[in-house]
Protein backbone atom coordinates (compact mmCIF):
# COMPACT_ATOMS: atom_id res chain seq x y z
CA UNK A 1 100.74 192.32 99.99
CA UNK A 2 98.85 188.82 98.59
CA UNK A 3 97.86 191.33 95.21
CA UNK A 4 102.07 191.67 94.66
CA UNK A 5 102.33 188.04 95.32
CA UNK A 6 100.23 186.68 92.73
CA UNK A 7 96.51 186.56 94.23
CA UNK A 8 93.80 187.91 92.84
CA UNK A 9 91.60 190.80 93.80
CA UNK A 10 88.35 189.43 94.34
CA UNK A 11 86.74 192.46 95.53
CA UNK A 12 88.09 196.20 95.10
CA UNK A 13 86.09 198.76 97.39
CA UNK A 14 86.84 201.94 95.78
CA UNK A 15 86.08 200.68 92.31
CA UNK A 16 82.62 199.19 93.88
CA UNK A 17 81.78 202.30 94.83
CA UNK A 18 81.36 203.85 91.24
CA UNK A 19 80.09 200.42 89.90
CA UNK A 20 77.12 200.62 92.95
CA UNK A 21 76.89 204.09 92.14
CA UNK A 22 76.03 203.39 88.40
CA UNK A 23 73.49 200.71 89.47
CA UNK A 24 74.98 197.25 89.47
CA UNK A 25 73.55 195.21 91.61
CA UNK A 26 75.00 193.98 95.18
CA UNK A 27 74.74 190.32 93.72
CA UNK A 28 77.31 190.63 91.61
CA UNK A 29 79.60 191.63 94.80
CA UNK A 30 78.68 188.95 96.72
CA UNK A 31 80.01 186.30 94.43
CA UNK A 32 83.31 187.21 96.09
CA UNK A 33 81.75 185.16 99.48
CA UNK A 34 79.68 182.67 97.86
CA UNK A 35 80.80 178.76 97.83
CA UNK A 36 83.97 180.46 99.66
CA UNK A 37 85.86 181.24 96.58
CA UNK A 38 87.93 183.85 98.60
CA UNK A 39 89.48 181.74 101.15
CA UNK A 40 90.59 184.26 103.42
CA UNK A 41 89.46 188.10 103.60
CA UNK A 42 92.06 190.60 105.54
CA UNK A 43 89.83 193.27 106.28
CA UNK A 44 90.42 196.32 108.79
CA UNK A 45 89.37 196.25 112.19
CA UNK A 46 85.85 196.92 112.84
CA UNK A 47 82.22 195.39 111.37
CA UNK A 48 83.11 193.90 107.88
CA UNK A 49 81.49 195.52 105.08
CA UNK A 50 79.95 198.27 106.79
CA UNK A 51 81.80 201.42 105.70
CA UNK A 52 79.49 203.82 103.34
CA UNK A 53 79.87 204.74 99.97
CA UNK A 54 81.64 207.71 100.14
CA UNK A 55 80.25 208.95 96.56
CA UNK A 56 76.47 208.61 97.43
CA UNK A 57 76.66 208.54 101.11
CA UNK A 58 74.53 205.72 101.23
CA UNK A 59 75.66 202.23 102.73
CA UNK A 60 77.78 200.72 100.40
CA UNK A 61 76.70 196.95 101.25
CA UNK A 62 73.38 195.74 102.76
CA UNK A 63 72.40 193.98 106.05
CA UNK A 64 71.54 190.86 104.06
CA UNK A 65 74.88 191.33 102.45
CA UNK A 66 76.73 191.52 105.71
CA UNK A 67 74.75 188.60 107.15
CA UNK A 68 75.76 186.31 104.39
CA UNK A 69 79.34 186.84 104.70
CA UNK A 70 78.83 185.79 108.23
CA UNK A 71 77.19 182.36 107.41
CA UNK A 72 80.21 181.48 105.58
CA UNK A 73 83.26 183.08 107.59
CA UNK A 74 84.61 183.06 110.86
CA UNK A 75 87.07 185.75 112.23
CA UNK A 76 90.03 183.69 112.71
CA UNK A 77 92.78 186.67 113.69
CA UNK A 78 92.89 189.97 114.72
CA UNK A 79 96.01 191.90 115.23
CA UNK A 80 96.38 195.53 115.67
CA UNK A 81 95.08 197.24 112.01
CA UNK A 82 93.66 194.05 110.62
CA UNK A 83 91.71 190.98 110.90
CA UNK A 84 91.04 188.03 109.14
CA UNK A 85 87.94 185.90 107.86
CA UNK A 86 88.09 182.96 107.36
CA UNK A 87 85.55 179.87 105.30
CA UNK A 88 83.70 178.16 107.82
C-alpha cells in the first residue's frame, strides 16, 4: 500500500532473486538497512529475510545479512499477516 502512496521500493524480493542468481553481490542488498535509510520494513510474519531463493534453492540472504538487519531494527508491531521493523 506505501508503493501506491508515493514510497519507494527499497528492496524487491522477487527481482533479487534473479539479480542473486546472476551474481550480484548481497552488499548491494543490504544498502536497503544500512544508516537506516528504510525507516520502517513491513515484512510477513516469521524470521526476516530468511525465505530461499526459489530459482536456485539456495538461501536467498546470509546469516551475516540477517544479523545486521537486527543491529539496526527492532520489531515494533505484529498483527496477524505482518510485522513491522523498525530503526533502532
Amino acid at each position: 500500500m506505501a508503493i501506491f502512496q508515493g514510497a519507494p521500493l527499497h528492496l524487491d524480493i522477487p527481482s533479487w532473486m534473479d539479480l542473486a542468481l546472476a551474481g550480484i553481490p548481497e552488499s548491494i542488498a543490504a544498502r536497503a538497512i544500512e544508516h537506516c535509510n528504510v525507516k520502517a520494513w513491513i515484512i510477513p510474519l516469521g524470521e526476516p529475510f530468511i525465505q530461499p531463493n526459489w530459482l536456485s534453492r539456495q538461501p536467498l540472504f546470509s546469516d551475516e545479512f540477517r544479523a545486521e538487519f537486527r543491529s539496526h531494527y527492532s520489531l515494533t508491531q505484529e498483527d496477524e499477516f505482518y510485522q513491522v521493523w523498525t530503526c533502532k
